[in-house]
PDB file of N, CA and C in Angstrom:
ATOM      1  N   UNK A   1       0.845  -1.180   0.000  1.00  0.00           N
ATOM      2  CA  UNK A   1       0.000   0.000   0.000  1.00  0.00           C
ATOM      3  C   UNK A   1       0.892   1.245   0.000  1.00  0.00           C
ATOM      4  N   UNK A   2       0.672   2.256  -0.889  1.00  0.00           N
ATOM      5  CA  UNK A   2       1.636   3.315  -0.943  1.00  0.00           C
ATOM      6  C   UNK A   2       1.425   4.013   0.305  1.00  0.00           C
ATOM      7  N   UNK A   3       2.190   5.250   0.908  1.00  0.00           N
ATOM      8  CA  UNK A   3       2.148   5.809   1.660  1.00  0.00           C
ATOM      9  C   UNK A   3       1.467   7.154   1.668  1.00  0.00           C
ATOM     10  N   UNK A   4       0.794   7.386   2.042  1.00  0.00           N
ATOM     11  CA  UNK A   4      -0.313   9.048   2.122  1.00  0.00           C
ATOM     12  C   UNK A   4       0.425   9.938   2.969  1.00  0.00           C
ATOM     13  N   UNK A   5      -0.264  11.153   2.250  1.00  0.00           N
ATOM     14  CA  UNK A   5       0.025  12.110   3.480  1.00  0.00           C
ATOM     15  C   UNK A   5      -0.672  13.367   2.731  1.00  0.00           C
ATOM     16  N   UNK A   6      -0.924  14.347   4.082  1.00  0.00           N
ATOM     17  CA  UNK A   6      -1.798  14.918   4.266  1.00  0.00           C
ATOM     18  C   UNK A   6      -1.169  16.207   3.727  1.00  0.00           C
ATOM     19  N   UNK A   7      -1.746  16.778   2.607  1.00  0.00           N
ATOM     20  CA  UNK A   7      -1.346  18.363   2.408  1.00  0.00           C
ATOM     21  C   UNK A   7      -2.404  19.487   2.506  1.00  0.00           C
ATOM     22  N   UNK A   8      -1.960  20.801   3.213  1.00  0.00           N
ATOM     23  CA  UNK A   8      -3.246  21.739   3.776  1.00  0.00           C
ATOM     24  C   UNK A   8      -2.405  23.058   2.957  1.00  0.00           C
ATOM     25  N   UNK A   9      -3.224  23.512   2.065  1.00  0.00           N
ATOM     26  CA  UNK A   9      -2.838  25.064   1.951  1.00  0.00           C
ATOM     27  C   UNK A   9      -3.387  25.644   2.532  1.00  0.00           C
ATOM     28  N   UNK A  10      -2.413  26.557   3.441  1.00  0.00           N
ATOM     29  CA  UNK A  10      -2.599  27.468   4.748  1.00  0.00           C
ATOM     30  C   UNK A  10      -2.653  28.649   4.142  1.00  0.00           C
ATOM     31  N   UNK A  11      -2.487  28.729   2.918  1.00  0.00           N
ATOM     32  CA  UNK A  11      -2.779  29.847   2.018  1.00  0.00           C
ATOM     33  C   UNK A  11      -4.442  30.070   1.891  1.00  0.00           C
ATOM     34  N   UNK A  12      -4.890  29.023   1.450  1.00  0.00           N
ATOM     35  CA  UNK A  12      -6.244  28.858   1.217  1.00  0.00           C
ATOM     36  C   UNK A  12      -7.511  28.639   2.612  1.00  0.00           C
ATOM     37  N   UNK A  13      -6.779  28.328   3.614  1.00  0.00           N
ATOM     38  CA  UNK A  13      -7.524  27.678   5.093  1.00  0.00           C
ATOM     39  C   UNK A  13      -7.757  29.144   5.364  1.00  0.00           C
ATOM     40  N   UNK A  14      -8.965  29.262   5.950  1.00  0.00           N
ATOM     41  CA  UNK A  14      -9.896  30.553   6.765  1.00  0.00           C
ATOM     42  C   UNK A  14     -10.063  29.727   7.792  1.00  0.00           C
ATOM     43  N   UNK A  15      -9.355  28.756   8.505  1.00  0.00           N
ATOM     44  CA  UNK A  15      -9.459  28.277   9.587  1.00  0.00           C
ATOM     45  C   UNK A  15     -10.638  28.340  10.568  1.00  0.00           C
ATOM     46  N   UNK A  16     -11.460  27.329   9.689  1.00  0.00           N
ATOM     47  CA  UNK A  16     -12.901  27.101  10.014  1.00  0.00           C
ATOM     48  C   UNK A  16     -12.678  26.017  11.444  1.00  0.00           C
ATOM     49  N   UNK A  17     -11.661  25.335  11.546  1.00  0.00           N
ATOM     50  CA  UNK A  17     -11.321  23.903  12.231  1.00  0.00           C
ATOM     51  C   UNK A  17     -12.203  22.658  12.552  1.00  0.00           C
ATOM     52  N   UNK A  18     -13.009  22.719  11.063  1.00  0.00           N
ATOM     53  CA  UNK A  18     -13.747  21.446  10.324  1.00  0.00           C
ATOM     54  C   UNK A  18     -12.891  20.405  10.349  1.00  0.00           C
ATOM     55  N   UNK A  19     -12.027  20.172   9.867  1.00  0.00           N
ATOM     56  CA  UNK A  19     -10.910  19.605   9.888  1.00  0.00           C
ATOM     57  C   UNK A  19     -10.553  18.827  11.183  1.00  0.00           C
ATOM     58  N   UNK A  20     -10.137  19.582  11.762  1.00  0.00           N
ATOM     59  CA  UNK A  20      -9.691  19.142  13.381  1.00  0.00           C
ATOM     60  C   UNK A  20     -11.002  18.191  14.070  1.00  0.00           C
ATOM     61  N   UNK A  21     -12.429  18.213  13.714  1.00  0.00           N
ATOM     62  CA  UNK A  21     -13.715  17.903  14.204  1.00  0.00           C
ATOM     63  C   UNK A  21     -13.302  16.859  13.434  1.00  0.00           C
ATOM     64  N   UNK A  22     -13.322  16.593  12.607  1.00  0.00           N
ATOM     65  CA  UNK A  22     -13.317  15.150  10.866  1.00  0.00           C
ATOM     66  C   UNK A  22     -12.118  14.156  11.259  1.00  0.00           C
ATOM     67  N   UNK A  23     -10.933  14.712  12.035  1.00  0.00           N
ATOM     68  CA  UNK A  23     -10.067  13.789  11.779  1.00  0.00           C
ATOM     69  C   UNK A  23     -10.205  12.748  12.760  1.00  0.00           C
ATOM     70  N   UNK A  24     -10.355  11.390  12.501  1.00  0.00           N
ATOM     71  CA  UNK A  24     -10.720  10.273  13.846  1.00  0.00           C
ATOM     72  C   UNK A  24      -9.294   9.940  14.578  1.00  0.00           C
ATOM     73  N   UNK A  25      -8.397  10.699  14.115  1.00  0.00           N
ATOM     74  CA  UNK A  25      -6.788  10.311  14.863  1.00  0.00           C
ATOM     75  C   UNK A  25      -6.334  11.753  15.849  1.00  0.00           C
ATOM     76  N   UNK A  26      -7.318  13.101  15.307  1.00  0.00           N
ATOM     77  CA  UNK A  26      -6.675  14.103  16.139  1.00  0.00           C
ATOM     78  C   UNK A  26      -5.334  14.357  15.558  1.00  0.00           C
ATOM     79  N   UNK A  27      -5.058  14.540  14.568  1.00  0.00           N
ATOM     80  CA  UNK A  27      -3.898  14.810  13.736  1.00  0.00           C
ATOM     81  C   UNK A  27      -3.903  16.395  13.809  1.00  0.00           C
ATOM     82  N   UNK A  28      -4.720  16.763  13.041  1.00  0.00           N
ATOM     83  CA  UNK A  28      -4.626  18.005  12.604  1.00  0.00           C
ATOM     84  C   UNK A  28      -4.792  19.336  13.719  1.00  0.00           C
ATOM     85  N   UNK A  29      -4.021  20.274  14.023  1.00  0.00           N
ATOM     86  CA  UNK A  29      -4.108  21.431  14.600  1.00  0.00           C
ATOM     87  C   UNK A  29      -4.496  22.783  14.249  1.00  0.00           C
ATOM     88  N   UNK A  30      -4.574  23.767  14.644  1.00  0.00           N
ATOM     89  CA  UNK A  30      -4.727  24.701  14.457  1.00  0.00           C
ATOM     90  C   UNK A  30      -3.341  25.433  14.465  1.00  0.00           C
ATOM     91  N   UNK A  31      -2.568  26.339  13.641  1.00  0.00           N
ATOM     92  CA  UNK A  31      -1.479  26.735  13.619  1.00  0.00           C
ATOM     93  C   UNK A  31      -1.645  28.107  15.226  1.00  0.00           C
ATOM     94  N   UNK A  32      -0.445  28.655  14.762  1.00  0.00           N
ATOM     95  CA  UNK A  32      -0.452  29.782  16.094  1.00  0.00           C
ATOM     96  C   UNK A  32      -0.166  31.005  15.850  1.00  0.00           C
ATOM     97  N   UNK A  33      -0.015  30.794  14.167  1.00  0.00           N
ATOM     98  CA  UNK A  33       0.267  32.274  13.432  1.00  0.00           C
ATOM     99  C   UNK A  33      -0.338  32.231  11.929  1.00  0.00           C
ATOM    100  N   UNK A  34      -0.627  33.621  11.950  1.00  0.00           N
ATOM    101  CA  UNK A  34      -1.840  33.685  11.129  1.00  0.00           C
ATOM    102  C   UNK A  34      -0.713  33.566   9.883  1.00  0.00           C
ATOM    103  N   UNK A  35      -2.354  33.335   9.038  1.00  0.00           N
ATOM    104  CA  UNK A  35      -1.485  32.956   7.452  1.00  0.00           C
ATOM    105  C   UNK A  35      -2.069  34.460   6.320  1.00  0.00           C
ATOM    106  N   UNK A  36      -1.530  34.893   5.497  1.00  0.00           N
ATOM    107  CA  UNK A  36      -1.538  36.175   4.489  1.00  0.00           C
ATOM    108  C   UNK A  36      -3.204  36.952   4.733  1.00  0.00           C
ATOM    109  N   UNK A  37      -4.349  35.956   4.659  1.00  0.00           N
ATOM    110  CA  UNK A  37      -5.368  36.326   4.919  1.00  0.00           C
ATOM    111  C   UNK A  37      -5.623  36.645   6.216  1.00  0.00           C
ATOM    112  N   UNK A  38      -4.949  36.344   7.254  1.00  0.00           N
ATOM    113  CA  UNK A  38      -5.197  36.924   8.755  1.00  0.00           C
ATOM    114  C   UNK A  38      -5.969  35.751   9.510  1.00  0.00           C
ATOM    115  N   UNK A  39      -5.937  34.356   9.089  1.00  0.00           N
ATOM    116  CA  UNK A  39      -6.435  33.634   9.521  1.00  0.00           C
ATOM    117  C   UNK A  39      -5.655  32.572  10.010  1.00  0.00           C
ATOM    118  N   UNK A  40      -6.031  31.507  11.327  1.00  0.00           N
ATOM    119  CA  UNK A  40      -5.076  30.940  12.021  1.00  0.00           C
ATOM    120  C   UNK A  40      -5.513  29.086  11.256  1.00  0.00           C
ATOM    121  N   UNK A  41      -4.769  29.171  10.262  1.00  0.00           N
ATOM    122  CA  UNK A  41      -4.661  27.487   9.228  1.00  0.00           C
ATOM    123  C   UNK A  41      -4.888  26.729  10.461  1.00  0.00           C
ATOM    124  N   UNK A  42      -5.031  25.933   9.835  1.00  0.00           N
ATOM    125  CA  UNK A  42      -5.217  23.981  10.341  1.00  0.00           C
ATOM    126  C   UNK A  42      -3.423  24.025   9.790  1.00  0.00           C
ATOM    127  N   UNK A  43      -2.639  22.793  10.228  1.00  0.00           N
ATOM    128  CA  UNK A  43      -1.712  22.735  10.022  1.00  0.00           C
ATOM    129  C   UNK A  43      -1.563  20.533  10.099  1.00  0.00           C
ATOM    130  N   UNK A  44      -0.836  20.257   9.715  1.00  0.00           N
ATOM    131  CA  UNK A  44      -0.751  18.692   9.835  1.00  0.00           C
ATOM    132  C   UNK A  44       0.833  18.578  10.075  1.00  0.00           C
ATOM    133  N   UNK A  45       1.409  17.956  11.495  1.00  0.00           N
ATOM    134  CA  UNK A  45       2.606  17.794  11.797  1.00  0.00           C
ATOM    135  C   UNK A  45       3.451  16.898  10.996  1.00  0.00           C
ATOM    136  N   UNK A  46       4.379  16.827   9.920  1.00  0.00           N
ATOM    137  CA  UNK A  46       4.548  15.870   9.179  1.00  0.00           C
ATOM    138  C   UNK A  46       4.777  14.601   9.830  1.00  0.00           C
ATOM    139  N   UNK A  47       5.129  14.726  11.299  1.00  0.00           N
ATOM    140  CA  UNK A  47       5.835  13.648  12.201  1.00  0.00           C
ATOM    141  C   UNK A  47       4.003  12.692  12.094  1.00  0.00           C
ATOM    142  N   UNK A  48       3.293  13.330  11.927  1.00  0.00           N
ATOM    143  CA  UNK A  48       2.039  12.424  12.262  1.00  0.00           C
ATOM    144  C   UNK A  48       1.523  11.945  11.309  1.00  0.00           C
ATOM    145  N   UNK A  49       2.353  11.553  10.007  1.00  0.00           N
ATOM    146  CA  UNK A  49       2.283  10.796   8.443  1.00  0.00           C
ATOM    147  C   UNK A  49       2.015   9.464   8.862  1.00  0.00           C
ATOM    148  N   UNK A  50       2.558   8.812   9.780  1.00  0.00           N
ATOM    149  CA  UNK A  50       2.566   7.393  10.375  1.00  0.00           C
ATOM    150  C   UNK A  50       1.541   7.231  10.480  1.00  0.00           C
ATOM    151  N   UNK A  51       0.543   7.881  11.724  1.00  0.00           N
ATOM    152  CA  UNK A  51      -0.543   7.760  12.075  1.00  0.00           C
ATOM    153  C   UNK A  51      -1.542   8.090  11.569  1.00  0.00           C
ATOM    154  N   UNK A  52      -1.914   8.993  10.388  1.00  0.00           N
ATOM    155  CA  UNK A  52      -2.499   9.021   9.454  1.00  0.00           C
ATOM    156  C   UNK A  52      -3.349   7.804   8.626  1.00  0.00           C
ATOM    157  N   UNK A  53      -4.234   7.772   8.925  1.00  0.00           N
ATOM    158  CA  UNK A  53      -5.201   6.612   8.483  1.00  0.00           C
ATOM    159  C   UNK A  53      -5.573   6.906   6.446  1.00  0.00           C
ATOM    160  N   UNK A  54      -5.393   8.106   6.389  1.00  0.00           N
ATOM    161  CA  UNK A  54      -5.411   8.252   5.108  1.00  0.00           C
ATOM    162  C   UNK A  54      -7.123   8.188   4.441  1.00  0.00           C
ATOM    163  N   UNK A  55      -7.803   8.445   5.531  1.00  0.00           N
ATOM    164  CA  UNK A  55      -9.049   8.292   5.562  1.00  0.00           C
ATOM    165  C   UNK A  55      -9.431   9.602   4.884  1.00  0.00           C
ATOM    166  N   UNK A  56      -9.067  10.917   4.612  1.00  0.00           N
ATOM    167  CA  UNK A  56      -9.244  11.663   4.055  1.00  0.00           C
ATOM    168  C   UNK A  56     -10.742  12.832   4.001  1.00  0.00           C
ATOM    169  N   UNK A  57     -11.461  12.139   5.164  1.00  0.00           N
ATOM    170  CA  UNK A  57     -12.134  13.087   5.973  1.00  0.00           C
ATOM    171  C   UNK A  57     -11.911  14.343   5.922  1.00  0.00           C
ATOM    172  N   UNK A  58     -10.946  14.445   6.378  1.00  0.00           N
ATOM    173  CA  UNK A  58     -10.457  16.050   6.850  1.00  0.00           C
ATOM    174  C   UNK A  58     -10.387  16.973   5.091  1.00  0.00           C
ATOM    175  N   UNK A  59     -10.197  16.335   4.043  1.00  0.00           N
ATOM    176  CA  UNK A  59     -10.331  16.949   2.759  1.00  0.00           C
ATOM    177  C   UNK A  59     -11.630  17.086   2.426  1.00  0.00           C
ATOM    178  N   UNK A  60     -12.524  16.073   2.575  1.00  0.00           N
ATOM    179  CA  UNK A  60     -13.820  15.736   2.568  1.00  0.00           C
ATOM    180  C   UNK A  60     -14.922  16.988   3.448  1.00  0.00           C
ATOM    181  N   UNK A  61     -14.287  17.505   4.351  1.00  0.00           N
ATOM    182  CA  UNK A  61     -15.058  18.446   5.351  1.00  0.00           C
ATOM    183  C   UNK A  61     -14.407  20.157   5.125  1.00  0.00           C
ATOM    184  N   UNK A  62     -13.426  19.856   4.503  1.00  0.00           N
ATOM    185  CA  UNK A  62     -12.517  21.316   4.167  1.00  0.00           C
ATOM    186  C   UNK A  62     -13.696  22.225   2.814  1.00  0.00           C
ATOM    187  N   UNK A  63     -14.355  23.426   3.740  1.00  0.00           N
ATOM    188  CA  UNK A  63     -15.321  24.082   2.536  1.00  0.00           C
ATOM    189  C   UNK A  63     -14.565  25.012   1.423  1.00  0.00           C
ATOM    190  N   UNK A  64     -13.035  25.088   2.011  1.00  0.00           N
ATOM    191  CA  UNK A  64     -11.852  25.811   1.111  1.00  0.00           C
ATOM    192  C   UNK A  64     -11.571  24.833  -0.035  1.00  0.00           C
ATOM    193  N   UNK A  65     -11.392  23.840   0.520  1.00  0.00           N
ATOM    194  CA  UNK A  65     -10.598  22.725  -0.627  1.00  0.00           C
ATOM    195  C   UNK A  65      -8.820  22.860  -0.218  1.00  0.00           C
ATOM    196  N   UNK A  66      -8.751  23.518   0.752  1.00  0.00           N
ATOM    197  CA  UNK A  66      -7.905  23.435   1.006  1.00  0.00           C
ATOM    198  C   UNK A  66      -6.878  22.356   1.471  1.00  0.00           C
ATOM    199  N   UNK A  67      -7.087  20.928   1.559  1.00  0.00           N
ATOM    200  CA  UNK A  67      -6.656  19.953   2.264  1.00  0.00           C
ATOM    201  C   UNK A  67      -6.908  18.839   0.716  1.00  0.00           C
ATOM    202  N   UNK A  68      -5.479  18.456   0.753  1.00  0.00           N
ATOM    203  CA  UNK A  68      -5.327  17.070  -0.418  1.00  0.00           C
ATOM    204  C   UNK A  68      -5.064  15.797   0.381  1.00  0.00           C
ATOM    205  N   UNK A  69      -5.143  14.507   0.165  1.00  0.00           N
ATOM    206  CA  UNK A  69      -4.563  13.820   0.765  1.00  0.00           C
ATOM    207  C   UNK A  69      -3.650  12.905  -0.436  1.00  0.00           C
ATOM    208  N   UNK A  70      -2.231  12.813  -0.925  1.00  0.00           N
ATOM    209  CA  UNK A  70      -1.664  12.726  -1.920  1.00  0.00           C
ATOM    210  C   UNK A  70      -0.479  11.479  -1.765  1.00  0.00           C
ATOM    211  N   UNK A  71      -0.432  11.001  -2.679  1.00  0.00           N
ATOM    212  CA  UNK A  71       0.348   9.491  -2.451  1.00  0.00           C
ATOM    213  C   UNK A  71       1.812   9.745  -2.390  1.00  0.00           C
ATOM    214  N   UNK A  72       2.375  10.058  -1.404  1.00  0.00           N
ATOM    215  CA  UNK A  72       3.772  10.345  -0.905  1.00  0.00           C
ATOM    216  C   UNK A  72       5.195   8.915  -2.039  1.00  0.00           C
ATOM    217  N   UNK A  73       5.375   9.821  -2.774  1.00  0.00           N
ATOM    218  CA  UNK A  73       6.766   8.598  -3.470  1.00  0.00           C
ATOM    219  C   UNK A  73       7.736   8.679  -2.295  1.00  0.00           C
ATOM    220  N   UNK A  74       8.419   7.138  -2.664  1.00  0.00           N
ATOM    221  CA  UNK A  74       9.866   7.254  -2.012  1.00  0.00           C
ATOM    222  C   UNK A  74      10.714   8.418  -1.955  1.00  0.00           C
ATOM    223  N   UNK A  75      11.349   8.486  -0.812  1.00  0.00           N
ATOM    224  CA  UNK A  75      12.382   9.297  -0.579  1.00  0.00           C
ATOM    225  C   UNK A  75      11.600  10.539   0.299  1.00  0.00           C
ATOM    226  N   UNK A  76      10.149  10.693  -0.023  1.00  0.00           N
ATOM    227  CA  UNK A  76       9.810  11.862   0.666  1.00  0.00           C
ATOM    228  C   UNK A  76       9.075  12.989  -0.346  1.00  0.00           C
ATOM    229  N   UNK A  77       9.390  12.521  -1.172  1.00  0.00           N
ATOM    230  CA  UNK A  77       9.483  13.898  -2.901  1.00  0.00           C
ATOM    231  C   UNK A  77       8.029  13.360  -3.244  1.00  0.00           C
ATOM    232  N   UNK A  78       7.566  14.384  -3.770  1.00  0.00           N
ATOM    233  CA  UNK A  78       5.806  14.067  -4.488  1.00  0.00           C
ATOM    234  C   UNK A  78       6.098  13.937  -5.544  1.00  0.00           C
TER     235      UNK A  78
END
């Protein structure tokens, strides 16, 4: 099974924290500094790729579209 992982443009997040409600692992946070629009993103710790169920909820509930969930290649590189 390839490996997932979670991408959020914090560009695009108005930090509704839909997201944070959707995820069944508690992955996702709220950042602590605002992003260009003045709004505080959802953020995804990369350390929490492991635990990531890849369930993709959290893209599914994002009204930005801000959140991909994308098939991580070897080495780390998309």
């Amino acid at each position: 099974m390839p490996s997932m992982k979670v991408v959020i443009d914090e560009a695009r997040c108005k930090g509704c924290a839909l997201c944070t409600l959707a995820c069944p692992k508690k992955l996702i946070r709220m950042s602590e500094k605002l992003n260009r629009q003045g709004f505080l993103p959802a953020v995804f710790p990369e350390a929490c790729n492991q635990d990531c169920t890849s369930c993709a909820l959290c893209a599914q509930m994002c009204p930005d579209v801000a959140i991909t969930v994308q098939k991580e290649e070897k080495g780390g590189a998309q």
